[in-house]
N, C-alpha and C. Protein backbone atom coordinates (compact mmCIF):
# COMPACT_ATOMS: atom_id res chain seq x y z
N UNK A 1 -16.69 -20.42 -27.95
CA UNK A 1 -17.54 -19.24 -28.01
C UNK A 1 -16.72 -18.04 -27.55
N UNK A 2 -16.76 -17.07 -28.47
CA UNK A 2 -15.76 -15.74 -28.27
C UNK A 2 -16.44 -15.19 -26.64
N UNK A 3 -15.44 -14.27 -25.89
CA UNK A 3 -16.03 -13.65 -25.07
C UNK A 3 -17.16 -12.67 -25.40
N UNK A 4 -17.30 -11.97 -26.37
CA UNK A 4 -18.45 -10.81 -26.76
C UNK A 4 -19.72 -11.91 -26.80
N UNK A 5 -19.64 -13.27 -27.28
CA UNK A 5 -20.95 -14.30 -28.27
C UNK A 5 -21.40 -14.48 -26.06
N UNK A 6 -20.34 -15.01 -25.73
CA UNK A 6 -21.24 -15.67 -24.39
C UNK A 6 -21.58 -14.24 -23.60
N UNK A 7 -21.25 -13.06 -23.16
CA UNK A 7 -21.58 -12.17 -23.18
C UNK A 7 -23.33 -11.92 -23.58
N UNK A 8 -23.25 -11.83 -24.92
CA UNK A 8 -24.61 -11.69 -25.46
C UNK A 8 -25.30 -12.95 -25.00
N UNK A 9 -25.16 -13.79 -24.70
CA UNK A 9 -25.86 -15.01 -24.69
C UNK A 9 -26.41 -14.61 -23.00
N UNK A 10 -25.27 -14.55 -22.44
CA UNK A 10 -26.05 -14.37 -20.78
C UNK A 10 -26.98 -13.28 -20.52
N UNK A 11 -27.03 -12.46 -21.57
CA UNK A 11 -27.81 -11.01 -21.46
C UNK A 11 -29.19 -11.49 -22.16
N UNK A 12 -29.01 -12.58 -23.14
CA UNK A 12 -30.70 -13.26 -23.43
C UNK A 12 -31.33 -13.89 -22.92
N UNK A 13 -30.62 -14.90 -22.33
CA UNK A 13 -30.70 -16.23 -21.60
C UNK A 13 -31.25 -15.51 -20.26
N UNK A 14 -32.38 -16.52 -19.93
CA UNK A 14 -33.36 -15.92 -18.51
C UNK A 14 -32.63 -17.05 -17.66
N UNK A 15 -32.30 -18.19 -18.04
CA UNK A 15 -31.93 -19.46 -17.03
C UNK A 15 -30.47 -19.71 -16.74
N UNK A 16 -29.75 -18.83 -17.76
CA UNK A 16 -28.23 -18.55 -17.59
C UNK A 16 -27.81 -17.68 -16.85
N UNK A 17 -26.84 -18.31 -15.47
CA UNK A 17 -26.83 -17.36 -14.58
C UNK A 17 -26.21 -16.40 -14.71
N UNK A 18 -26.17 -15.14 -14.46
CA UNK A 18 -25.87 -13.32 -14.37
C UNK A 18 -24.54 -14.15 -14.12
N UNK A 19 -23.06 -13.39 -15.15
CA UNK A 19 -21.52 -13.43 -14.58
C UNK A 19 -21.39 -12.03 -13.78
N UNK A 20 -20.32 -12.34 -13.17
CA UNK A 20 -19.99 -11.22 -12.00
C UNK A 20 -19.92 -9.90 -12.80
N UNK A 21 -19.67 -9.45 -14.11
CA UNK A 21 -19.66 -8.21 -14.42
C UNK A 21 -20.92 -8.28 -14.62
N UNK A 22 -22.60 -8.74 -14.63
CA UNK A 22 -23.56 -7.97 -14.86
C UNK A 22 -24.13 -7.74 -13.22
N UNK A 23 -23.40 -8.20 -12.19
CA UNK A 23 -24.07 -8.34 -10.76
C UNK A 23 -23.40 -7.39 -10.23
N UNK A 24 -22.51 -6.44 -10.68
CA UNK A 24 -21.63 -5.61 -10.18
C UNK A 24 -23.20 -4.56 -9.09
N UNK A 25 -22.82 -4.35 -7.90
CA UNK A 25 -23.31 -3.44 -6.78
C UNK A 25 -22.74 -2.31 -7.34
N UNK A 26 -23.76 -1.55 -7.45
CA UNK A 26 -23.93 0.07 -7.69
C UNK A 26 -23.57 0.99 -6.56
N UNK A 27 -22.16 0.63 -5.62
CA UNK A 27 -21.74 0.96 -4.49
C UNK A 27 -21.99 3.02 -4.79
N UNK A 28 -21.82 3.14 -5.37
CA UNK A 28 -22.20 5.05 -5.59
C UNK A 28 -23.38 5.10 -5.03
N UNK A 29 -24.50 4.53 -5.31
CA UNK A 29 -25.94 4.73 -4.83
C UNK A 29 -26.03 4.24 -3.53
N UNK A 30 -25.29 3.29 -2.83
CA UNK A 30 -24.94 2.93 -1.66
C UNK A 30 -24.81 3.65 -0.81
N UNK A 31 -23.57 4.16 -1.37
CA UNK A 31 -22.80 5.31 -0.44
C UNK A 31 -24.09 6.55 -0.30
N UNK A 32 -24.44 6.53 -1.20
CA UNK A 32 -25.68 7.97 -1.62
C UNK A 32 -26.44 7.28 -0.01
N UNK A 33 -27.04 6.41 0.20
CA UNK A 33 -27.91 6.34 1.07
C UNK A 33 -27.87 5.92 2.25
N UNK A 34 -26.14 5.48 2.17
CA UNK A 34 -25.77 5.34 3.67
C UNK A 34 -25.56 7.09 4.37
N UNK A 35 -25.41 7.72 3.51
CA UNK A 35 -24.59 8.71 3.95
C UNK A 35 -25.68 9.77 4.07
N UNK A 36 -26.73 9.44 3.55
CA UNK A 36 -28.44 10.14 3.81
C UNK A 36 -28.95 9.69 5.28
N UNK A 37 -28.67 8.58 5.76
CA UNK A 37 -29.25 7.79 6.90
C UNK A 37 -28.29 8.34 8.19
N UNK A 38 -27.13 7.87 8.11
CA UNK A 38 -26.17 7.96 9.09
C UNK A 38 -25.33 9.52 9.19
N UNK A 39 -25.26 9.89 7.97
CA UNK A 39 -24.60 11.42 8.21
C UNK A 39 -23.13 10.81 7.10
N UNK A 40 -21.87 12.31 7.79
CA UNK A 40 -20.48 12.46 7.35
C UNK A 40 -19.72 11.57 8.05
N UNK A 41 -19.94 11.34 8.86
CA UNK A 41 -18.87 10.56 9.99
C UNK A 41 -18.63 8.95 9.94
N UNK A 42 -17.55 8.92 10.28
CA UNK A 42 -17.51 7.17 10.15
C UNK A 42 -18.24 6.66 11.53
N UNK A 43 -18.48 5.60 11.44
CA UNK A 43 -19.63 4.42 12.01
C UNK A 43 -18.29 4.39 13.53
N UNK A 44 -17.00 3.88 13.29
CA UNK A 44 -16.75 3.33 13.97
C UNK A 44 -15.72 4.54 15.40
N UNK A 45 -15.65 5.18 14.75
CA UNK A 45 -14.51 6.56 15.44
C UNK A 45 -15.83 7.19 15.68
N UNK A 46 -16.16 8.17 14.64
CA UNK A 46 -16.67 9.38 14.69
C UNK A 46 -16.31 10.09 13.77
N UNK A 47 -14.92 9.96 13.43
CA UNK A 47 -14.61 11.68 12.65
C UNK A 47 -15.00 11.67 11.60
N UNK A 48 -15.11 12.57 10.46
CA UNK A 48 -15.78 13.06 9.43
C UNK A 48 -14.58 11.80 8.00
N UNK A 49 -15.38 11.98 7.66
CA UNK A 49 -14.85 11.04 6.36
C UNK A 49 -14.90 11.74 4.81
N UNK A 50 -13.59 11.38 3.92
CA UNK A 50 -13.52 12.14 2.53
C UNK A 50 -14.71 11.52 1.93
N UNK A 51 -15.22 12.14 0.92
CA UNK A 51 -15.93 11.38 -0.21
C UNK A 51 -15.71 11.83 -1.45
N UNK A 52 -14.20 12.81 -1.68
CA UNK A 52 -13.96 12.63 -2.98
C UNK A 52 -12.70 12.42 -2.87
N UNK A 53 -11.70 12.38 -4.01
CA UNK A 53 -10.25 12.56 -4.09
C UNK A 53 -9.75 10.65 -4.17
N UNK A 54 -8.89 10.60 -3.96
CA UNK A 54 -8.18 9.22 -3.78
C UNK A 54 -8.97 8.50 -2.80
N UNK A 55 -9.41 7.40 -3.43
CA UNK A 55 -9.46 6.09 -2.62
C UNK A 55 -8.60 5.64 -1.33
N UNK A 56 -7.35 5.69 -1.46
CA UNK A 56 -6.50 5.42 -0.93
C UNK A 56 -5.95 6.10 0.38
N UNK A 57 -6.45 7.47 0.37
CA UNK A 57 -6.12 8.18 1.85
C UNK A 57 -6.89 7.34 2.89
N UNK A 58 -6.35 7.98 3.83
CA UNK A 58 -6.66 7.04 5.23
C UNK A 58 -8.44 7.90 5.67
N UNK A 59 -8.46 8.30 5.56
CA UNK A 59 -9.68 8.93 5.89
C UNK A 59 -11.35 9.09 4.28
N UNK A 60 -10.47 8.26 3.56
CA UNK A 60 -11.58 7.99 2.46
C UNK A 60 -12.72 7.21 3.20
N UNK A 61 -13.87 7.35 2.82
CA UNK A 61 -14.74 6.18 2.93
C UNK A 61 -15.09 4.70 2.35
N UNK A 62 -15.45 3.70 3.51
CA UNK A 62 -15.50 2.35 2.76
C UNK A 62 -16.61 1.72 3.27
N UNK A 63 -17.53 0.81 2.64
CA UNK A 63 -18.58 0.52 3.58
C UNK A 63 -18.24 -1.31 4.57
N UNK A 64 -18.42 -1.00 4.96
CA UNK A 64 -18.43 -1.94 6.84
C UNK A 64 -19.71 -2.89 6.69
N UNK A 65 -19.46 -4.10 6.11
CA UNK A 65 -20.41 -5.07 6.54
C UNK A 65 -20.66 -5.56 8.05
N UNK A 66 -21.41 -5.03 9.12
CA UNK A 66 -21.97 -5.85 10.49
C UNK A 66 -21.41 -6.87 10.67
N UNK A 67 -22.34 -7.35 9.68
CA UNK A 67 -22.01 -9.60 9.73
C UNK A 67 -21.26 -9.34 8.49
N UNK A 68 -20.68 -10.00 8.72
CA UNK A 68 -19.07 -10.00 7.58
C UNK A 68 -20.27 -10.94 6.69
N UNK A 69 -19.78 -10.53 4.99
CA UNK A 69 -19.78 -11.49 4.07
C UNK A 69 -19.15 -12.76 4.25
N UNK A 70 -18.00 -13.60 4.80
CA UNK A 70 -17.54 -14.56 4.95
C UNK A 70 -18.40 -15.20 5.73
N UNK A 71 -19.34 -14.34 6.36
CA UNK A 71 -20.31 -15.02 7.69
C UNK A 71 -21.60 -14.62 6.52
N UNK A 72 -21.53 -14.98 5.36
CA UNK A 72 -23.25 -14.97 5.24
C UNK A 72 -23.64 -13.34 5.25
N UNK A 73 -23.18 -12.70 5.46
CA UNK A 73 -23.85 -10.77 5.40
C UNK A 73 -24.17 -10.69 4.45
N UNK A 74 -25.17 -10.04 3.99
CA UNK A 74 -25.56 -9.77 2.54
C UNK A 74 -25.30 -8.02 2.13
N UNK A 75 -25.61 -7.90 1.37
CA UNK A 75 -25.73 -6.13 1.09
C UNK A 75 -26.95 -5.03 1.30
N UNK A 76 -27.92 -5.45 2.28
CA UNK A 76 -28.73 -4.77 2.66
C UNK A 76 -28.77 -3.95 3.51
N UNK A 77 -29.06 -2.66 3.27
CA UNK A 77 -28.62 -1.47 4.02
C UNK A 77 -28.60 -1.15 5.06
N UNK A 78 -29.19 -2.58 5.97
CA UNK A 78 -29.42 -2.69 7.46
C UNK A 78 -27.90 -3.39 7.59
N UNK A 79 -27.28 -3.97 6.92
CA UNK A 79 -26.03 -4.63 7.28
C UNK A 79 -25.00 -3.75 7.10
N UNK A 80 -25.17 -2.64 6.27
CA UNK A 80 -24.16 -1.52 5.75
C UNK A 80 -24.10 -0.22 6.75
N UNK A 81 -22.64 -0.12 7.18
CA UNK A 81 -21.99 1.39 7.43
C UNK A 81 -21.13 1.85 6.57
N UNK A 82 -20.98 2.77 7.25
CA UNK A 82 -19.94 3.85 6.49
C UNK A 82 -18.87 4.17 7.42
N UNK A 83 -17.52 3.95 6.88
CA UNK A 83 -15.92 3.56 7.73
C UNK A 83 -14.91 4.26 7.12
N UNK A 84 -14.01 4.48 7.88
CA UNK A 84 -12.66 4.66 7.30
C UNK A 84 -12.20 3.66 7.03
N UNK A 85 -10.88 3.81 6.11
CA UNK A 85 -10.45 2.83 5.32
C UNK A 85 -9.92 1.80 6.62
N UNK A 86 -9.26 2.58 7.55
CA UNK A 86 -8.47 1.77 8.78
C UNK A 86 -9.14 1.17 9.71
N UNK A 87 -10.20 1.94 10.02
CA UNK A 87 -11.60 1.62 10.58
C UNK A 87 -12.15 -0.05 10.58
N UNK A 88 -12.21 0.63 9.01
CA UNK A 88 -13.09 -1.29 8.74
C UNK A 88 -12.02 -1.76 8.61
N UNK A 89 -11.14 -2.01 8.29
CA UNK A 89 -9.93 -2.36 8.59
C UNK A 89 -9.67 -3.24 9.69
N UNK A 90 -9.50 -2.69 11.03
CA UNK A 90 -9.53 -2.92 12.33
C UNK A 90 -11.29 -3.47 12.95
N UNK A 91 -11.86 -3.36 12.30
CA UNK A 91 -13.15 -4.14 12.71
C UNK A 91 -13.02 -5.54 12.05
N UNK A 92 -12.78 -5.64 11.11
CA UNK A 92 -11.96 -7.12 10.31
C UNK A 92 -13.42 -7.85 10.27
N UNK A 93 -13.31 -9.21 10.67
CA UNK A 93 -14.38 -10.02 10.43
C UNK A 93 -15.05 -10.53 11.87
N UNK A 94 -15.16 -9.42 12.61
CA UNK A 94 -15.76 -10.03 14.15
C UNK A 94 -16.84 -10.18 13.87
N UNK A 95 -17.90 -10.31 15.02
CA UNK A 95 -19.14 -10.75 14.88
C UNK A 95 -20.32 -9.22 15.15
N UNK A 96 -21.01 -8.94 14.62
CA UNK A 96 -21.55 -7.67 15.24
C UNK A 96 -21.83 -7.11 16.55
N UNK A 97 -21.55 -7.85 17.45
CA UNK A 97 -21.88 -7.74 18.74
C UNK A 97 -20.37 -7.33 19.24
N UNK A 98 -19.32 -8.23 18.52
CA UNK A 98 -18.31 -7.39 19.26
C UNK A 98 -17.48 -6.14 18.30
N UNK A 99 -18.27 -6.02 16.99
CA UNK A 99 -17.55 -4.47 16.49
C UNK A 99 -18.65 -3.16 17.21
N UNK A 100 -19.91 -3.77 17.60
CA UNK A 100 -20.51 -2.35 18.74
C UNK A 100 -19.73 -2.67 19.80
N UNK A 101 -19.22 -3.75 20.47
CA UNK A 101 -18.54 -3.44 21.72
C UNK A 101 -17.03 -2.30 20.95
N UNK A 102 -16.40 -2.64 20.16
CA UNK A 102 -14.96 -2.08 19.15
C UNK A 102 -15.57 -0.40 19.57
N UNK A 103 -16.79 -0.39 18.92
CA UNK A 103 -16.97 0.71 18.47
C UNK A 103 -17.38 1.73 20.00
N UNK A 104 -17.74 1.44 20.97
CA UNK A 104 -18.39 1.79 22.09
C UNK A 104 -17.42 2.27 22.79
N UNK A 105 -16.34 1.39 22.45
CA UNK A 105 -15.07 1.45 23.63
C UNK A 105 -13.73 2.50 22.69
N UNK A 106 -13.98 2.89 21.68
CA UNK A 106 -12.79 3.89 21.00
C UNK A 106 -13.06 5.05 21.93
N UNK A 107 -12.03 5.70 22.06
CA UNK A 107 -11.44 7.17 23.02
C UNK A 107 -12.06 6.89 24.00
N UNK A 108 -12.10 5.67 25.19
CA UNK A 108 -12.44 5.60 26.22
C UNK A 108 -10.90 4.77 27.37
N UNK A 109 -10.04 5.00 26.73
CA UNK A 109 -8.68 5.29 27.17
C UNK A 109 -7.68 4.29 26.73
């Protein structure tokens, strides 16, 4: 079966499970409502965060799962911040209890 035929087939099919390109997270609308809730600033510093230009600068925004996905986190907006790239980075896959301790204790010497 060509890729376009199974394609169409998963888009008819109610019992055929969704492939990863139709489950793709609408991370734009994400960002839209993390950034309505919490403000400009990253979650874990403070300082103000890009939201346009390159991905790749150090001060772009990225969103910060709490409970790490590897731990079961899901994508619900109670599990979601808003980070610098280095940020979440350095929060890695701890447990939520100790990225608020991470986060409590930055510029406290």
């Amino acid at each position: 079966m060509p890729h376009s035929a199974a394609m169409a087939q998963a888009k008819k099919s109610k019992f055929w499970p969704q492939p990863w390109w139709m489950r793709a997270i609408d991370k734009k609308k994400l960002v839209k409502k993390l950034r309505a809730r919490d403000g400009d600033n990253c979650w874990r510093c403070g300082h103000a965060m890009r939201f346009d230009g390159l991905p790749n600068i150090g001060k772009y925004r990225t969103i910060e799962h709490l409970k790490p996905r590897s731990q079961q986190g899901g994508w619900a907006l109670e599990n979601l911040r808003l980070c610098h790239i280095g940020c979440n980075r350095h929060l890695g896959t701890h447990t939520p209890e100790h990225k608020e301790k991470m986060r409590i204790n930055v510029g406290e010497g």
